[in-house]
N, C-alpha and C. Protein backbone atom coordinates (compact mmCIF):
# COMPACT_ATOMS: atom_id res chain seq x y z
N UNK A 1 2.62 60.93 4.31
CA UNK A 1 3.78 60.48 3.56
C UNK A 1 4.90 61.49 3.80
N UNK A 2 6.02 61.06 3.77
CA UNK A 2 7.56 62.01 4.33
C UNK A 2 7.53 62.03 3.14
N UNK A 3 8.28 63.28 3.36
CA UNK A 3 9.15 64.50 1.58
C UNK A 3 10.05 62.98 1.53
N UNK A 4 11.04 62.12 2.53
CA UNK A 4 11.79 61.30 1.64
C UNK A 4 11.07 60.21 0.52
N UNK A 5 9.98 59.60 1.25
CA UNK A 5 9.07 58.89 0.56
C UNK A 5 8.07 59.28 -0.88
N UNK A 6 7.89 60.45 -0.52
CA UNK A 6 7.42 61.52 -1.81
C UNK A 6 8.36 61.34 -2.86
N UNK A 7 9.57 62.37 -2.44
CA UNK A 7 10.83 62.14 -3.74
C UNK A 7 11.11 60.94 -3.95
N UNK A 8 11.36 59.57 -3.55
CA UNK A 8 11.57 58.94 -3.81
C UNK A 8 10.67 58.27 -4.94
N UNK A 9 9.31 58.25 -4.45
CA UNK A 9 8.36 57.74 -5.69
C UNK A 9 8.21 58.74 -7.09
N UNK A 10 8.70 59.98 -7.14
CA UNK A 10 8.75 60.70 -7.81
C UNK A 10 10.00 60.35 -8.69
N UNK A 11 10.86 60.03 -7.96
CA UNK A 11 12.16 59.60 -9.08
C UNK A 11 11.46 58.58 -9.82
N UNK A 12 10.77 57.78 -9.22
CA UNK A 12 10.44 56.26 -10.21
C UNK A 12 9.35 56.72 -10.96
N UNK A 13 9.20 57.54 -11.13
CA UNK A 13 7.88 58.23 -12.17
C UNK A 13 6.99 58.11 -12.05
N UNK A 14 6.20 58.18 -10.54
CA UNK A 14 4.87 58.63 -10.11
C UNK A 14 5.01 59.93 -9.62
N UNK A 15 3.62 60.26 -10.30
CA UNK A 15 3.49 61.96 -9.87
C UNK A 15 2.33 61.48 -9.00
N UNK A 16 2.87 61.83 -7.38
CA UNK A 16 2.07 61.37 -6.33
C UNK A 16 0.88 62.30 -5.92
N UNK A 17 1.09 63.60 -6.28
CA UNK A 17 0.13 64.48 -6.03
C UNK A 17 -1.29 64.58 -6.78
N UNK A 18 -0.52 64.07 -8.07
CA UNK A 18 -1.72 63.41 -9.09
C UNK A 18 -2.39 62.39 -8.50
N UNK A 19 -1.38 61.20 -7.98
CA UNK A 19 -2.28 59.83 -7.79
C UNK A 19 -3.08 60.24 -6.90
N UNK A 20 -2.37 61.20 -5.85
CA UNK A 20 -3.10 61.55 -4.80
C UNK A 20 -4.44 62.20 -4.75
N UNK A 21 -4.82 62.86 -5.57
CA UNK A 21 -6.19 63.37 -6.47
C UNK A 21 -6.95 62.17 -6.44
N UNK A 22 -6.57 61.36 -7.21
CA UNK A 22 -7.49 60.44 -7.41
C UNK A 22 -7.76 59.19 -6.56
N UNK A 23 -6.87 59.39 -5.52
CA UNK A 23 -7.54 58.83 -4.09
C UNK A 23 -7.75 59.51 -3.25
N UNK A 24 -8.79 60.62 -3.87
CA UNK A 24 -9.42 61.71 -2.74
C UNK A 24 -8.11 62.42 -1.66
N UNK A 25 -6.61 62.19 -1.75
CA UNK A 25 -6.27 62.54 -0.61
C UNK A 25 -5.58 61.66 0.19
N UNK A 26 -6.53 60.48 -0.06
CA UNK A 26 -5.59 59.28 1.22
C UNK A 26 -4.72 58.27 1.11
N UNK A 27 -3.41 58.93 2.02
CA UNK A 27 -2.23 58.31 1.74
C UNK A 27 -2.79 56.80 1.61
N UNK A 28 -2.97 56.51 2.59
CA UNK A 28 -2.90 55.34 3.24
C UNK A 28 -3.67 54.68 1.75
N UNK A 29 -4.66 54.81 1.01
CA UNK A 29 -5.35 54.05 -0.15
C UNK A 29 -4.40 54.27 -1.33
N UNK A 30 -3.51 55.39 -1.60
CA UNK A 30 -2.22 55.01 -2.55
C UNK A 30 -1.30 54.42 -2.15
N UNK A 31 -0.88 54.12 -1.23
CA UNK A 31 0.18 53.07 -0.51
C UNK A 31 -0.40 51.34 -0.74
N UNK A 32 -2.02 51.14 -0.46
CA UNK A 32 -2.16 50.21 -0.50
C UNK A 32 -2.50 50.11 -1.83
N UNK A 33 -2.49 50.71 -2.91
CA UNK A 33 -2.49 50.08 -4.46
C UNK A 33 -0.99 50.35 -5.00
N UNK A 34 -0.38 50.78 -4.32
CA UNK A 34 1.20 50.64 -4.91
C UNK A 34 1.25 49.39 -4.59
N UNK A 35 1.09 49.16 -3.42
CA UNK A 35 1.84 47.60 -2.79
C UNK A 35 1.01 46.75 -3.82
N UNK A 36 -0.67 46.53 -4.05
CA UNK A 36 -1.11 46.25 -5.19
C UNK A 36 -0.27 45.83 -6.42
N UNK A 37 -0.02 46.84 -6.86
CA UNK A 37 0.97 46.78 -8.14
C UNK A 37 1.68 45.94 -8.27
N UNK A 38 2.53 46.02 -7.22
CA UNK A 38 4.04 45.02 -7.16
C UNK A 38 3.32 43.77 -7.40
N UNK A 39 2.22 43.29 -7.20
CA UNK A 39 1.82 41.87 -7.11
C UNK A 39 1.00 41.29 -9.05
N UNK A 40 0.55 43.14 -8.94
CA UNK A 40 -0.01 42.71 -10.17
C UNK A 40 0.58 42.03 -11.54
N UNK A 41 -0.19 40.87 -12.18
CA UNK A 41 0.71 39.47 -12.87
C UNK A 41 0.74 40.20 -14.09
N UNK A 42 0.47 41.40 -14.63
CA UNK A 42 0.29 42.11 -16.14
C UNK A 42 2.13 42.22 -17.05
N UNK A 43 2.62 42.88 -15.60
CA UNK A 43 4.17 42.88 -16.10
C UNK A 43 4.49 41.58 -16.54
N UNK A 44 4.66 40.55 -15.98
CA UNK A 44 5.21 39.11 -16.00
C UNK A 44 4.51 38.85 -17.57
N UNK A 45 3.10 38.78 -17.19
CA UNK A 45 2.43 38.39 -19.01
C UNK A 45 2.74 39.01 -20.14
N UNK A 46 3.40 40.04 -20.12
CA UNK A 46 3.75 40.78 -20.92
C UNK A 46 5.07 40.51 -21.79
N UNK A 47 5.54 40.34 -20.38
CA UNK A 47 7.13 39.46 -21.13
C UNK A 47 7.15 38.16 -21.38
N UNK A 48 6.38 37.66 -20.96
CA UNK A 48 5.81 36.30 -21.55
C UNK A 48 5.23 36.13 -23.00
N UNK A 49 4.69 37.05 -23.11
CA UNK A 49 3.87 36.71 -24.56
C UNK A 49 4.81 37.35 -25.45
N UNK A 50 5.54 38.70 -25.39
CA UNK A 50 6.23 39.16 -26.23
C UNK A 50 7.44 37.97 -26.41
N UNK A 51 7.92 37.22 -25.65
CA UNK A 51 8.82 36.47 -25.62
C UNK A 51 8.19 34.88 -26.34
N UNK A 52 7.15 34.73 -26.22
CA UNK A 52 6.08 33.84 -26.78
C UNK A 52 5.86 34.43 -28.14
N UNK A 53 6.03 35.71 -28.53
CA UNK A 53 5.20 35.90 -30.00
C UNK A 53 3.77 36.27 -30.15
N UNK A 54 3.05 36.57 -28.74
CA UNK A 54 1.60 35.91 -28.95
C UNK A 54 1.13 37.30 -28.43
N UNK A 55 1.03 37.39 -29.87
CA UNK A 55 0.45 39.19 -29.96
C UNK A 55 -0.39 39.24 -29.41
N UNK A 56 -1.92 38.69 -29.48
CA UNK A 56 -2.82 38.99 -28.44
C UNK A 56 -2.48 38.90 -27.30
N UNK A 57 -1.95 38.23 -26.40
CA UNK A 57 -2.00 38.36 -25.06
C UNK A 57 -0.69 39.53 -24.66
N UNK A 58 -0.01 39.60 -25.53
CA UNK A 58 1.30 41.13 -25.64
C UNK A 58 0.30 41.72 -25.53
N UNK A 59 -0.92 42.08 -26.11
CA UNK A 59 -1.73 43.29 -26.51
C UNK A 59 -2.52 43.58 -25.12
N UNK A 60 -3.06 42.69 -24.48
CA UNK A 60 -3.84 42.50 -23.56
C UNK A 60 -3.52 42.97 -21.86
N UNK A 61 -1.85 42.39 -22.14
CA UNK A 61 -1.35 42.24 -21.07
C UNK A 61 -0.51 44.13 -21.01
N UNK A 62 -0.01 44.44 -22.04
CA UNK A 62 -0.01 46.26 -22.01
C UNK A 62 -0.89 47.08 -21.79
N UNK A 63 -2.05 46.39 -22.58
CA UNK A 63 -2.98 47.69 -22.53
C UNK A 63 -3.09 47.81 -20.88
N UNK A 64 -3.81 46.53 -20.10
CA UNK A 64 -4.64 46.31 -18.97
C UNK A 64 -3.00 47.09 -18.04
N UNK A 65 -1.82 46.75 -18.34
CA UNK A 65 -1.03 47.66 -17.98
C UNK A 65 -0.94 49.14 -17.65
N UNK A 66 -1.00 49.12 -18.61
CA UNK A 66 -1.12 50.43 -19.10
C UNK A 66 -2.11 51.69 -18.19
N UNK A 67 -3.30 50.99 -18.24
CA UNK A 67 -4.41 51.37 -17.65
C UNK A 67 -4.17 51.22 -15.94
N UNK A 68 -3.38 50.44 -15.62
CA UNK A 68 -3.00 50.34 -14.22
C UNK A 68 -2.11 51.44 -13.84
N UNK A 69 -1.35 51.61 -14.64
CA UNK A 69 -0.26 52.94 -14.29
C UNK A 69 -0.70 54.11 -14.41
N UNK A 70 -1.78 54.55 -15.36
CA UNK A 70 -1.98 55.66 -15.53
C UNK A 70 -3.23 56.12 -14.26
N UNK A 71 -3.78 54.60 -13.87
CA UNK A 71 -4.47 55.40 -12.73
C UNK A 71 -3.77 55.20 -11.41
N UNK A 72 -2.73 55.33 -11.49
CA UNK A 72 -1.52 55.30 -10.47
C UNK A 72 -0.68 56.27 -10.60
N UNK A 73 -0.77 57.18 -11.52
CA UNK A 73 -0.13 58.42 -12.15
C UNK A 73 1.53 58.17 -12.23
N UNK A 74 1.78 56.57 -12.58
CA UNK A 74 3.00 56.37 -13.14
C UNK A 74 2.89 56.77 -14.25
N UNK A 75 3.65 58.22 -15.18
CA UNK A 75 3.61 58.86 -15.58
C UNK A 75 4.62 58.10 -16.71
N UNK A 76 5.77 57.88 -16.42
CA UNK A 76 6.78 57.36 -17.30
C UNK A 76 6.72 55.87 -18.11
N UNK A 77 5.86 55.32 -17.03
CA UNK A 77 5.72 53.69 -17.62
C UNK A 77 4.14 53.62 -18.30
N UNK A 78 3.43 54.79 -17.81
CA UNK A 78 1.88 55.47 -18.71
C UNK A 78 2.52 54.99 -20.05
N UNK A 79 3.82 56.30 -20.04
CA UNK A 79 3.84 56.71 -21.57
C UNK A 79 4.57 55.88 -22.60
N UNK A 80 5.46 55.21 -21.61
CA UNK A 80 6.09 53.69 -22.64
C UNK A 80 5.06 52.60 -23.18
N UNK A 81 4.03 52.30 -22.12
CA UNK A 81 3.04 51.31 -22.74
C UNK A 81 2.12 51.84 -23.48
N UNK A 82 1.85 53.33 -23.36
CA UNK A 82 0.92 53.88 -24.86
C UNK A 82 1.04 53.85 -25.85
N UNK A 83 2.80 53.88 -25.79
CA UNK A 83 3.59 54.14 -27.46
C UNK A 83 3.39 52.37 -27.82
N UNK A 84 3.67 51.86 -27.02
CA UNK A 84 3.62 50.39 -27.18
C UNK A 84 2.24 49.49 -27.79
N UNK A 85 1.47 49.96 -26.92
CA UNK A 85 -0.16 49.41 -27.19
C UNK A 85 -0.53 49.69 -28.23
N UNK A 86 -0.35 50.65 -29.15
CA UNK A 86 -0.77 51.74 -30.44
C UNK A 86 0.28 51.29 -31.39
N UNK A 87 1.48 50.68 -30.95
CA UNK A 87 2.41 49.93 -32.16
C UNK A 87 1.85 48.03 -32.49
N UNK A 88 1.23 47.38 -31.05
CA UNK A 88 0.54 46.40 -31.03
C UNK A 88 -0.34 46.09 -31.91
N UNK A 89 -1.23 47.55 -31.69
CA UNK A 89 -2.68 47.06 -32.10
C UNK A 89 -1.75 47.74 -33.99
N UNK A 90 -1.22 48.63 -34.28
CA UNK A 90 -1.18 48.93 -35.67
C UNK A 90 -0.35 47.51 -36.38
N UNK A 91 -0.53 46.98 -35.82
CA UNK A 91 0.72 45.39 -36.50
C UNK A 91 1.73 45.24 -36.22
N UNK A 92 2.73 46.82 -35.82
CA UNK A 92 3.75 46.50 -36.01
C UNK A 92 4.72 45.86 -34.66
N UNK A 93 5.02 44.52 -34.63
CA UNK A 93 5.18 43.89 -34.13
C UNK A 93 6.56 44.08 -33.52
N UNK A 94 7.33 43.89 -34.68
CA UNK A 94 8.98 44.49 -34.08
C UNK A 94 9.06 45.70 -33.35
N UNK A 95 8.21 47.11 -33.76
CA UNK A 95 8.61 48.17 -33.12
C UNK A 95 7.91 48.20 -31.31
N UNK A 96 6.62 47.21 -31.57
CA UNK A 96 6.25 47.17 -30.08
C UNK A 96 7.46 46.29 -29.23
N UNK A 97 7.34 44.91 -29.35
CA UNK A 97 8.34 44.10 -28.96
C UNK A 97 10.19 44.98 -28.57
N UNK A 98 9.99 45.72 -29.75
CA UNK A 98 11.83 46.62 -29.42
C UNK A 98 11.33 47.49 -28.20
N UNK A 99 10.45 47.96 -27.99
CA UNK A 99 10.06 48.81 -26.72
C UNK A 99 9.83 48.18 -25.30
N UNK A 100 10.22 46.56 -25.27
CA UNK A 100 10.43 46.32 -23.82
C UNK A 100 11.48 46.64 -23.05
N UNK A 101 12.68 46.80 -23.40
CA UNK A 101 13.59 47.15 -22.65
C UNK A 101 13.19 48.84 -21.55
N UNK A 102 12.68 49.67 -22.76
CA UNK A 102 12.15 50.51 -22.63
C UNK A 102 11.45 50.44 -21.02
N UNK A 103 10.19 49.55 -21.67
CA UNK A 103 9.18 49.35 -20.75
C UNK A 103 9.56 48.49 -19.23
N UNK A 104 10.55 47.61 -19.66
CA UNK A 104 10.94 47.27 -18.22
C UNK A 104 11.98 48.15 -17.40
N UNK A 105 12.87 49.03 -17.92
CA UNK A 105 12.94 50.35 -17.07
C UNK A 105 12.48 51.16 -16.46
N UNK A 106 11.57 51.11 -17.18
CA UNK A 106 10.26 51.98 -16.30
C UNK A 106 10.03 51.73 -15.29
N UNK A 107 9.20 49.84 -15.31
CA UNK A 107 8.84 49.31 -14.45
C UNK A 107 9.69 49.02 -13.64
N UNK A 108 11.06 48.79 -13.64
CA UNK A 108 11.75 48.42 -12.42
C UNK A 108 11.91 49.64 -11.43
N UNK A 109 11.96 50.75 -12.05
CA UNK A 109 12.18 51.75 -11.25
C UNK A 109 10.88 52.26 -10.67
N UNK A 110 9.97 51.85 -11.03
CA UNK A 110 9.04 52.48 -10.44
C UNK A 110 8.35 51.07 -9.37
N UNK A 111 9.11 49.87 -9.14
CA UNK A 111 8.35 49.15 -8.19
C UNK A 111 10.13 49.34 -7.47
N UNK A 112 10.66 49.79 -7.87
CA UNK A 112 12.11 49.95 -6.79
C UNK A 112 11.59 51.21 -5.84
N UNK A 113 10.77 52.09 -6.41
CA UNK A 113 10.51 53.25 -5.68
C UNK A 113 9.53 52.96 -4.94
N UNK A 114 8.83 52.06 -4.99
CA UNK A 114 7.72 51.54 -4.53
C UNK A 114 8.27 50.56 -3.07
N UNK A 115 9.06 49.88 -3.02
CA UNK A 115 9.49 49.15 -2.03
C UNK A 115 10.80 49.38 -1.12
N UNK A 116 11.22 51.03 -1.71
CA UNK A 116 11.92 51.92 -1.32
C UNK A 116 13.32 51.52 -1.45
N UNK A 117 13.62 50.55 -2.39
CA UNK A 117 15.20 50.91 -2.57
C UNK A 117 15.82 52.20 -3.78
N UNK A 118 16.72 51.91 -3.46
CA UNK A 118 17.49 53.36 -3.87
C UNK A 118 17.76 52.56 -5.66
C-alpha cells in the first residue's frame, strides 16, 4: 500500500496499521474487505429502519455494523455506532435516531476513502 493510499484511509478513520494486525499483514486481504464493506447492506438497513421506526431492525442493523467497522479498525464510525447501539438497546429512541447524521458522516467518509475520492 502507498503512504498516498495509507493517508488517505486514515483521513476516513481507519487506523490501517491496526486493521493491518488483524489481517496478519496482508495488504491485499484488507483491500479486499474494504471493497467488502462498500457492498455491505447494514448501512442502507439502518437508515431504513430508523426512518421506518423499527427499533429492532435499527438495533440489529448497528450493532452487526458496528462489529464490521471495528474489525476493520474504522475507528470513528466504531465509535458513533457504540454510542448509538447502547442508546438503542437503553430505549432511548430519539437520542439513538439523532445520532445518524453523526453516523452517516462517518460512513461516507470512510467508503470515500475507501474508493479513493478526495
Amino acid at each position: 500500500m502507498d503512504a498516498a493510499r495509507k493517508a488517505r484511509l486514515q483521513a476516513g478513520g481507519i487506523e490501517v496499521d491496526s486493521a493491518l494486525e488483524r489481517m496478519m499483514g496482508s495488504e491485499a486481504l484488507l483491500e479486499r474487505f474494504l471493497t467488502k464493506f462498500l457492498a455491505d447492506p447494514n448501512y442502507d438497513r439502518l437508515c431504513r429502519a430508523v426512518a421506518d421506526r423499527d427499533e429492532a431492525a435499527a438495533l440489529t442493523a448497528a450493532h452487526t455494523l458496528k462489529g464490521v467497522c471495528g474489525n476493520l479498525s474504522m475507528t470513528a464510525l466504531f465509535e458513533t455506532l457504540t454510542a448509538q447501539v447502547a442508546e438503542f438497546r437503553a430505549g432511548d429512541w430519539a437520542a439513538a435516531a439523532g445520532r445518524m447524521p453523526a453516523v452517516t458522516r462517518a460512513y461516507q467518509q470512510a467508503a470515500r476513502a475507501i474508493r479513493g475520492e478526495d
